[in-house]
Every structure is written in C-alpha cells, then in structure tokens.
C-alpha atoms as a PDB file:
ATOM      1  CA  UNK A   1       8.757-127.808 160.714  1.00  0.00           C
ATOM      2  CA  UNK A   2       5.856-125.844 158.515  1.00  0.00           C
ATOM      3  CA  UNK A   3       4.015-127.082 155.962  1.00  0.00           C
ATOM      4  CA  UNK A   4       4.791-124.291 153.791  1.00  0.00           C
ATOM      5  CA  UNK A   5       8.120-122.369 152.894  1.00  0.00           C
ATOM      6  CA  UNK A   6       8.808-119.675 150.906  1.00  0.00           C
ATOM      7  CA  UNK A   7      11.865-118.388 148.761  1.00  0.00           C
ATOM      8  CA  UNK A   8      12.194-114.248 148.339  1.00  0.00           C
ATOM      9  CA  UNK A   9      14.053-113.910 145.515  1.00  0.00           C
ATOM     10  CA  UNK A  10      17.772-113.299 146.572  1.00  0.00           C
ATOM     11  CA  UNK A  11      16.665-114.198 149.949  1.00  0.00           C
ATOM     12  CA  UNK A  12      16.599-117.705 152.019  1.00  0.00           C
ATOM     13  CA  UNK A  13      13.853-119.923 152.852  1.00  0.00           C
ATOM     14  CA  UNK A  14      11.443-118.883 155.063  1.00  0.00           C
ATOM     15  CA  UNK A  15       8.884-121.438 156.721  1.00  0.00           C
ATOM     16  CA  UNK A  16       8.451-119.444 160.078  1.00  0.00           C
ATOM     17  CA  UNK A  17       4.367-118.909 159.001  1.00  0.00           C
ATOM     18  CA  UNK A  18       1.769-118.225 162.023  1.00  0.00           C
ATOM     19  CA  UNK A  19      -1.070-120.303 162.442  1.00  0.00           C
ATOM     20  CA  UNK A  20      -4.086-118.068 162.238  1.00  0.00           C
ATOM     21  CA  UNK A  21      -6.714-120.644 161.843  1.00  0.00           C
ATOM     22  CA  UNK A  22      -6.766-124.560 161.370  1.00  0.00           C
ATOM     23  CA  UNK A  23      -6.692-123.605 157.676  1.00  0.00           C
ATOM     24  CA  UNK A  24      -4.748-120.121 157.567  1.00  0.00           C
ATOM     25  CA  UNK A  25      -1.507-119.235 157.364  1.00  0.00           C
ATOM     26  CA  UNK A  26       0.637-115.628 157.647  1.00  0.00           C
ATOM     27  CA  UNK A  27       3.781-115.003 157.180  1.00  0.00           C
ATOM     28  CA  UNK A  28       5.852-111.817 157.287  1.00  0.00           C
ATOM     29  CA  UNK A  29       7.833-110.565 154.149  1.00  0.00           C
ATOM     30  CA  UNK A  30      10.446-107.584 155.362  1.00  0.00           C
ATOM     31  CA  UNK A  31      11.873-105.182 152.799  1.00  0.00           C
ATOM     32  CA  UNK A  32       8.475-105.527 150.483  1.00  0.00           C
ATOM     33  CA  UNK A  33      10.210-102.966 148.008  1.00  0.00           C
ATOM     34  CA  UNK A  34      12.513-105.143 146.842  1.00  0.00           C
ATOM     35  CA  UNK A  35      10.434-108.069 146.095  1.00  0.00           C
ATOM     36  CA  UNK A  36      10.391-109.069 142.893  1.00  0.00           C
ATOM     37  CA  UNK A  37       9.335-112.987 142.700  1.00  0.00           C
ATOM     38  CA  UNK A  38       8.593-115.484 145.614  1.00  0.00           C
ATOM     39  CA  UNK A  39       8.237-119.409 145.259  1.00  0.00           C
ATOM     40  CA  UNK A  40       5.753-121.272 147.713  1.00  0.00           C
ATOM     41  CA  UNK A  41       6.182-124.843 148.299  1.00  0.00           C
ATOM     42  CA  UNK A  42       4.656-127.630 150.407  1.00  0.00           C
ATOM     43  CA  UNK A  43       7.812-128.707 152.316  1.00  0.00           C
ATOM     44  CA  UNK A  44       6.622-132.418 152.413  1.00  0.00           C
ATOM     45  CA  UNK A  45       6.037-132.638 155.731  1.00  0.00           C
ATOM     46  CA  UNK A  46       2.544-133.860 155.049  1.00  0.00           C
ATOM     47  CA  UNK A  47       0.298-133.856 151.662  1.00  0.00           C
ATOM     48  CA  UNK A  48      -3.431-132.225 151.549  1.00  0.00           C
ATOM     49  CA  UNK A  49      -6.324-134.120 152.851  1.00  0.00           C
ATOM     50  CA  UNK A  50      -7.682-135.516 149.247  1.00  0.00           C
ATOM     51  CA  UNK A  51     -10.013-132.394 147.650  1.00  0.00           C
ATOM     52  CA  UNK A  52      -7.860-129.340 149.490  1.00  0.00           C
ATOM     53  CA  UNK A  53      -5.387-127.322 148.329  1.00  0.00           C
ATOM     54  CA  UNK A  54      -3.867-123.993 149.571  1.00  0.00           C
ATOM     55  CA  UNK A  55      -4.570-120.239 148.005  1.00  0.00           C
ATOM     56  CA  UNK A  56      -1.838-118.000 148.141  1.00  0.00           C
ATOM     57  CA  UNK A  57      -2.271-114.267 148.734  1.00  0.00           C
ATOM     58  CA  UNK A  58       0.229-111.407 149.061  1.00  0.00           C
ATOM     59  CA  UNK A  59      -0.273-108.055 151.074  1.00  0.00           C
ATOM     60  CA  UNK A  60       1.990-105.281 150.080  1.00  0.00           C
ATOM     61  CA  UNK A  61       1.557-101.927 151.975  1.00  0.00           C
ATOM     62  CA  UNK A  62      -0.011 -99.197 150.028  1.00  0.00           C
ATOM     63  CA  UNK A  63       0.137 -95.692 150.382  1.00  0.00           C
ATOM     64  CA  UNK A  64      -2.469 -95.783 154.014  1.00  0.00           C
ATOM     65  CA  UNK A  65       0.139 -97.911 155.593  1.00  0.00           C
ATOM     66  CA  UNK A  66      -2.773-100.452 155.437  1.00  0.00           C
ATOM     67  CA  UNK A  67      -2.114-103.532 153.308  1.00  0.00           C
ATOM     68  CA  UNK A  68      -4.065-104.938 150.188  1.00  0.00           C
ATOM     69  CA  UNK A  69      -4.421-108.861 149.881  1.00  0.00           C
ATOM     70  CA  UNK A  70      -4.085-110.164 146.482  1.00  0.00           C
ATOM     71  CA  UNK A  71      -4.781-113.281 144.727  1.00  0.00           C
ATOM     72  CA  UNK A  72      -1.747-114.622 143.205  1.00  0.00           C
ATOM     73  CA  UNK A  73      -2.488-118.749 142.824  1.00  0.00           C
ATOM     74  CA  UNK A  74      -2.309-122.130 144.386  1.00  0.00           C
ATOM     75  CA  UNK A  75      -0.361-124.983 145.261  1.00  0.00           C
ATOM     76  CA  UNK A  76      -1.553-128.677 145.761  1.00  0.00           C
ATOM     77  CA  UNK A  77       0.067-132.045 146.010  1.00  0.00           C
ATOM     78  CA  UNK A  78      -0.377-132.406 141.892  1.00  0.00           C
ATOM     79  CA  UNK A  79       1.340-129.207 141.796  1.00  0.00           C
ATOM     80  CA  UNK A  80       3.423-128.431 145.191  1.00  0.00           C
ATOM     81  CA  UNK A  81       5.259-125.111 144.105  1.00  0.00           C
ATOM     82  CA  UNK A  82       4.561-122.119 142.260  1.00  0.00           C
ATOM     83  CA  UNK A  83       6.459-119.321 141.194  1.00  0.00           C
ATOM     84  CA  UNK A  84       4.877-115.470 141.030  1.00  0.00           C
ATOM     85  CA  UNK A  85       6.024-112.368 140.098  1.00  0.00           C
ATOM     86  CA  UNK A  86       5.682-109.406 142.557  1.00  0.00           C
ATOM     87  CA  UNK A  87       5.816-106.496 140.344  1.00  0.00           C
ATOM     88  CA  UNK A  88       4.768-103.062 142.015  1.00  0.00           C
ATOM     89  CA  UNK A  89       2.801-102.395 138.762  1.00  0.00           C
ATOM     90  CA  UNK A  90       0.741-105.512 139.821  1.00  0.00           C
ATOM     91  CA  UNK A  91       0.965-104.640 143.508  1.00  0.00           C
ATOM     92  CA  UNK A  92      -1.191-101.145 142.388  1.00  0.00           C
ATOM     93  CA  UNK A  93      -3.299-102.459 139.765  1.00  0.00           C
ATOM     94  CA  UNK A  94      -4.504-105.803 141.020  1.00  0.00           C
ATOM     95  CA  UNK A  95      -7.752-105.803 142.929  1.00  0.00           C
ATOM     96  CA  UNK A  96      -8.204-105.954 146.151  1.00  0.00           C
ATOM     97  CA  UNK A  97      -8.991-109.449 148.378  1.00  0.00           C
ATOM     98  CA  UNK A  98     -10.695-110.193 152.285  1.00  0.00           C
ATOM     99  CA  UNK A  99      -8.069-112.559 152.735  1.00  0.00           C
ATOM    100  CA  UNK A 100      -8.734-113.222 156.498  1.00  0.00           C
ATOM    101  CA  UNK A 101     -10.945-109.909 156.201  1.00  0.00           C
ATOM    102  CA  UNK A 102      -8.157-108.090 158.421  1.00  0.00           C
ATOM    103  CA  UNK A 103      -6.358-105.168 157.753  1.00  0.00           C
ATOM    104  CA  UNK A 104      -2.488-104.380 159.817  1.00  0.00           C
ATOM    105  CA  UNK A 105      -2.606-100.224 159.741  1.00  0.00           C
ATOM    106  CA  UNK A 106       0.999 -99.880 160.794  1.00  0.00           C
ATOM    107  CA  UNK A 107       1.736-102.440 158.018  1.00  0.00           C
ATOM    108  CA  UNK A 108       5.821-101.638 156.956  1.00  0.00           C
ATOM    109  CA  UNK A 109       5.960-105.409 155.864  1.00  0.00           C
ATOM    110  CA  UNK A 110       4.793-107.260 152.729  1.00  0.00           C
ATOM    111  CA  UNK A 111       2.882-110.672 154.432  1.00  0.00           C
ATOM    112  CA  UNK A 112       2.042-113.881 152.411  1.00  0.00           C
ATOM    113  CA  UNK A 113      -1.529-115.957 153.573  1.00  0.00           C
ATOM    114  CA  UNK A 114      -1.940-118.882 152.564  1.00  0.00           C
ATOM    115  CA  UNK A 115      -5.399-120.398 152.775  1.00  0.00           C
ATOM    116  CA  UNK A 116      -5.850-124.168 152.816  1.00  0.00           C
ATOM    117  CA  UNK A 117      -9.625-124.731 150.845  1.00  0.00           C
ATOM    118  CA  UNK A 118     -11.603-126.724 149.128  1.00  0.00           C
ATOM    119  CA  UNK A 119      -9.601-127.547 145.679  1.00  0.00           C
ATOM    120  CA  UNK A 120     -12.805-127.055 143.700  1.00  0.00           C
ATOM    121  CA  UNK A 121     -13.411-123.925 144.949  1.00  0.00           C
ATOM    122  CA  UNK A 122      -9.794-122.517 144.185  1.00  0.00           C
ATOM    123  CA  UNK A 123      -9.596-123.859 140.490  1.00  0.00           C
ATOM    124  CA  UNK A 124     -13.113-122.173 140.254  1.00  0.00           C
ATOM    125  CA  UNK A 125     -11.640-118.641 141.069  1.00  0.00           C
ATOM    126  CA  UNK A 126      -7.716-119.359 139.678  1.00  0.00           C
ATOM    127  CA  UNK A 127     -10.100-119.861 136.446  1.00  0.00           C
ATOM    128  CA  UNK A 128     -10.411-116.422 136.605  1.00  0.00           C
ATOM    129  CA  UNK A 129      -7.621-115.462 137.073  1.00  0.00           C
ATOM    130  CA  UNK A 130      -6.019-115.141 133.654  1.00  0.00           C
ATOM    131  CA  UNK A 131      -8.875-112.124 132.864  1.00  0.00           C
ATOM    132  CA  UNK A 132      -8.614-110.095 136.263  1.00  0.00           C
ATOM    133  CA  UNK A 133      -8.106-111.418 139.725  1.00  0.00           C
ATOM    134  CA  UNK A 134     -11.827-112.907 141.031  1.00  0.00           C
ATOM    135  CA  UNK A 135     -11.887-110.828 144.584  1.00  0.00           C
ATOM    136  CA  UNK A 136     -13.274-113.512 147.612  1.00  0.00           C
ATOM    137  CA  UNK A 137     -16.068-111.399 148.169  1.00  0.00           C
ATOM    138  CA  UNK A 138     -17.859-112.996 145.166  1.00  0.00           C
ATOM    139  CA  UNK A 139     -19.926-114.726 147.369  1.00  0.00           C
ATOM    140  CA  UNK A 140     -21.428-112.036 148.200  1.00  0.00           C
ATOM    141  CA  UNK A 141     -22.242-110.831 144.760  1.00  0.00           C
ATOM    142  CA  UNK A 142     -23.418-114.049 143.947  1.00  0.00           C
ATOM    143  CA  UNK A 143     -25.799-113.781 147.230  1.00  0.00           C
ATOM    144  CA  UNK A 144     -27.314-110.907 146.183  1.00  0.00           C
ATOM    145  CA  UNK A 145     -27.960-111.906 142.252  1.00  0.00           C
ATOM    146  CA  UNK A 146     -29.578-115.106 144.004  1.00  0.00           C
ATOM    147  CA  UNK A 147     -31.890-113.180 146.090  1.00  0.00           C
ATOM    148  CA  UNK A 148     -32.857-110.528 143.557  1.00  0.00           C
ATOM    149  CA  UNK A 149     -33.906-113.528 141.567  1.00  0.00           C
ATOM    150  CA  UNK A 150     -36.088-114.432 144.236  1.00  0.00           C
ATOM    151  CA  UNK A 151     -37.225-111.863 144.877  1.00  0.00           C
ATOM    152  CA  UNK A 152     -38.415-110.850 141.344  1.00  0.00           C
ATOM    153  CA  UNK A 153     -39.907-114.156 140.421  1.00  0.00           C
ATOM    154  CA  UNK A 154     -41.982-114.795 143.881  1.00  0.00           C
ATOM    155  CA  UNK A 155     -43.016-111.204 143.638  1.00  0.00           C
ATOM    156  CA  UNK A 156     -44.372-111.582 140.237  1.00  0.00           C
ATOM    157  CA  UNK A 157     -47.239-114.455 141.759  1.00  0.00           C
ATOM    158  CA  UNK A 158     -47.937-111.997 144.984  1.00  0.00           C
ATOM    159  CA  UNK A 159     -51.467-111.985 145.280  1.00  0.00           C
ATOM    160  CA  UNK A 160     -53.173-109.612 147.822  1.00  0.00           C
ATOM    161  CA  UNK A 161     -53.815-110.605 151.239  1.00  0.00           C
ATOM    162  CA  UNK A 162     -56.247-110.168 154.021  1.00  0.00           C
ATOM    163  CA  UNK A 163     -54.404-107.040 155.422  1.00  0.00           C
ATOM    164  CA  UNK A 164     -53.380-105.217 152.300  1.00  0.00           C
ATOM    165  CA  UNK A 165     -50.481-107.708 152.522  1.00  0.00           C
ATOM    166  CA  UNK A 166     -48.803-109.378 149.231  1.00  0.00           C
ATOM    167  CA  UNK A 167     -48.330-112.941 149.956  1.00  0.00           C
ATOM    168  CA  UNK A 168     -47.216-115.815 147.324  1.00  0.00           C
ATOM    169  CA  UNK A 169     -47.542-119.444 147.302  1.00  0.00           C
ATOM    170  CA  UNK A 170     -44.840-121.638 148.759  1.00  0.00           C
ATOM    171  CA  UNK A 171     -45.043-123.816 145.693  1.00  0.00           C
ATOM    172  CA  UNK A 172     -43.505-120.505 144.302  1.00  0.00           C
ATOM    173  CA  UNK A 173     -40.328-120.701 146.271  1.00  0.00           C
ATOM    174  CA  UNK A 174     -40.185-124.848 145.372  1.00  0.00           C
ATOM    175  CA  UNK A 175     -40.531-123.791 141.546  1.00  0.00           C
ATOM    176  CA  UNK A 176     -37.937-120.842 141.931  1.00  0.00           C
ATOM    177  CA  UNK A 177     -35.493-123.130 143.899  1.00  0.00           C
ATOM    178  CA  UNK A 178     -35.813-125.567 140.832  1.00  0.00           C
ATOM    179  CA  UNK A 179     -34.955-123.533 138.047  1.00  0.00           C
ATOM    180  CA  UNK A 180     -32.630-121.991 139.694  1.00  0.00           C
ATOM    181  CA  UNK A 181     -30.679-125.142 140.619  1.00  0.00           C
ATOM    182  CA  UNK A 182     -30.752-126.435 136.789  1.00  0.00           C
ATOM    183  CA  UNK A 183     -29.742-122.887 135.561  1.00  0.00           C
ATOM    184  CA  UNK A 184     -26.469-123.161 138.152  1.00  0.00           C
ATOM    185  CA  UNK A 185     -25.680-127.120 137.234  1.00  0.00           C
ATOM    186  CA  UNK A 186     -26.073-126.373 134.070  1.00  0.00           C
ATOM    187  CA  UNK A 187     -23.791-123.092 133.818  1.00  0.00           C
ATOM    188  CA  UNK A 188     -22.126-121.882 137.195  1.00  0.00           C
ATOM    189  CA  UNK A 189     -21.551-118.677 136.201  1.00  0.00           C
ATOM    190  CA  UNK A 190     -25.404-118.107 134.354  1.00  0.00           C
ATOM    191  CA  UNK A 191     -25.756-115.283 137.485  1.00  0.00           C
ATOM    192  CA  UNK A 192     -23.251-113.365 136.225  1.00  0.00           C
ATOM    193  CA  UNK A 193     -25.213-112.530 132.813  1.00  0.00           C
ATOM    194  CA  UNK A 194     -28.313-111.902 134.481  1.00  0.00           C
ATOM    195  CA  UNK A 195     -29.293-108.211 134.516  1.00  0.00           C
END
C-alpha cells in the first residue's frame, strides 16, 4: 500500500503513485479538465521521519502539451490531509515550479508530485505562499544575491598585484562570510531587499 492517496473530486481514491526517487512521488491525474479539488492524505501506513514532511505539486497541461508544476501545499503527521482547489484560473495564473525539473511533452494528463523534504524548508516557502507561489528555483536567486555580495564587498579591498592582477586579502572573505551569516540569522529573507 502507498504512503500517499489522493481523492479527485467525484472520483475514488487513488494511491497507485510511482516512486521517482527515495523522496519523490508521481502520480497520474486523467481527465485534468474536470478537476476541480483534490485531497492528499498520508494513508497511515507509516508517519514522517521527525523534521520531514511532503510538498505537494500539481502539473496541468498547458497549451505546448508540456505541463507546468505548481506549488499547492503540504501535508505532515501534525497535519496529514489537505484539501486544494484546482481552478483553471489558478492552473494559468500560478507560477511556474522545477518540481523534479522534468517536463512530459505529450502530457494529456494532469500529474500530482509529491516531494518528501525537510519540514523547515517547506513552512519556509508555504510562508509564501499566501502572497504568490515561491517557485523552487529560489535557490538559485538566493545564490546569485549571495555571490554578488561577494563579489562587491571583496572587490571593494582589491589591491593591485604583481601582474596587473587585483587580488584581496583572505581575511576579506572571513569578514564577508561573517556579516553575512548575522545578516541571514538575523533576517532570512534580508537578500531579498538588497539591491
């Protein structure tokens, strides 16, 4: 038996979900245009390892044929169900998500992935949420504010080297590294104001 099951609206349960990965999970949604609202569940089979919990993402086809994941919640053992609506003004609007950074280009199915993650880490982007729908890619964005901050403060103690070379002490990157860390511990999301 699965871990997971889902309920189509109007439909029965399905738990027949693929194992991708240790931690991912797929399954196949037929008919997406009359989807309305599905319910995911932990079937009880077994609880999370203590700190995971499982994302939930849906792919309707768009107009390529090729599928768009989207962020819709989580479920955990404090809170083993959820309930979300499939609208098709949602399914166009909502940004885009990498779910398992796939795309199906003869996609004529809706699919639901379920992710099984750190719990931190999901709360962190279901904070979002409420606002617009965090894409998983924010690592990346954070990656690149991180290393433009680098890059601006070691640049501004380069000092000209043998060579015509701009070099900068390594206490540099120690003092960068520190303020840095106390901006993010003390405000997570202090990157995204930076200019």
């Amino acid at each position: 038996m699965s871990l997971f099951g889902v309920v189509v609206a109007g439909r029965l349960v399905q738990t027949d979900f693929s194992k991708l990965e240790p931690n991912k999970f797929l399954l196949v949604i037929p008919e997406p245009d009359k989807v309305s609202h599905i319910t995911v569940f932990m079937t009880g089979i077994e609880p999370f390892p203590e700190g995971l919990a499982a994302s939930v993402y849906f792919n309707f086809p768009d107009a390529t044929g090729c599928g768009v994941w989207h962020y819709l919640g989580y479920i955990s053992n404090e809170k083993p169900s959820a309930i979300f609506k499939i609208s098709k003004t949602n399914k166009s609007a909502a940004d885009g998500h990498a779910f398992f950074g796939m795309n199906n280009n003869s996609l004529v199915v809706a699919q639901i992935g379920i992710c099984v993650e750190n719990l931190a880490d999901i709360r962190f982007q279901d904070s979002g949420s409420n606002q617009k729908i965090q894409p998983i890619d924010t690592f990346t964005e954070f990656t690149q504010k991180m290393l433009e901050s680098f890059y601006n403060y070691a640049t501004s103690f380069a000092v000209p080297a043998p060579g015509g070379e701009m070099c900068f002490p390594v206490k540099t990157l120690e003092s960068w590294f520190n303020n840095f860390q106390r901006k993010l511990s003390s405000n997570p999301n202090f990157w995204r104001q930076s200019t």
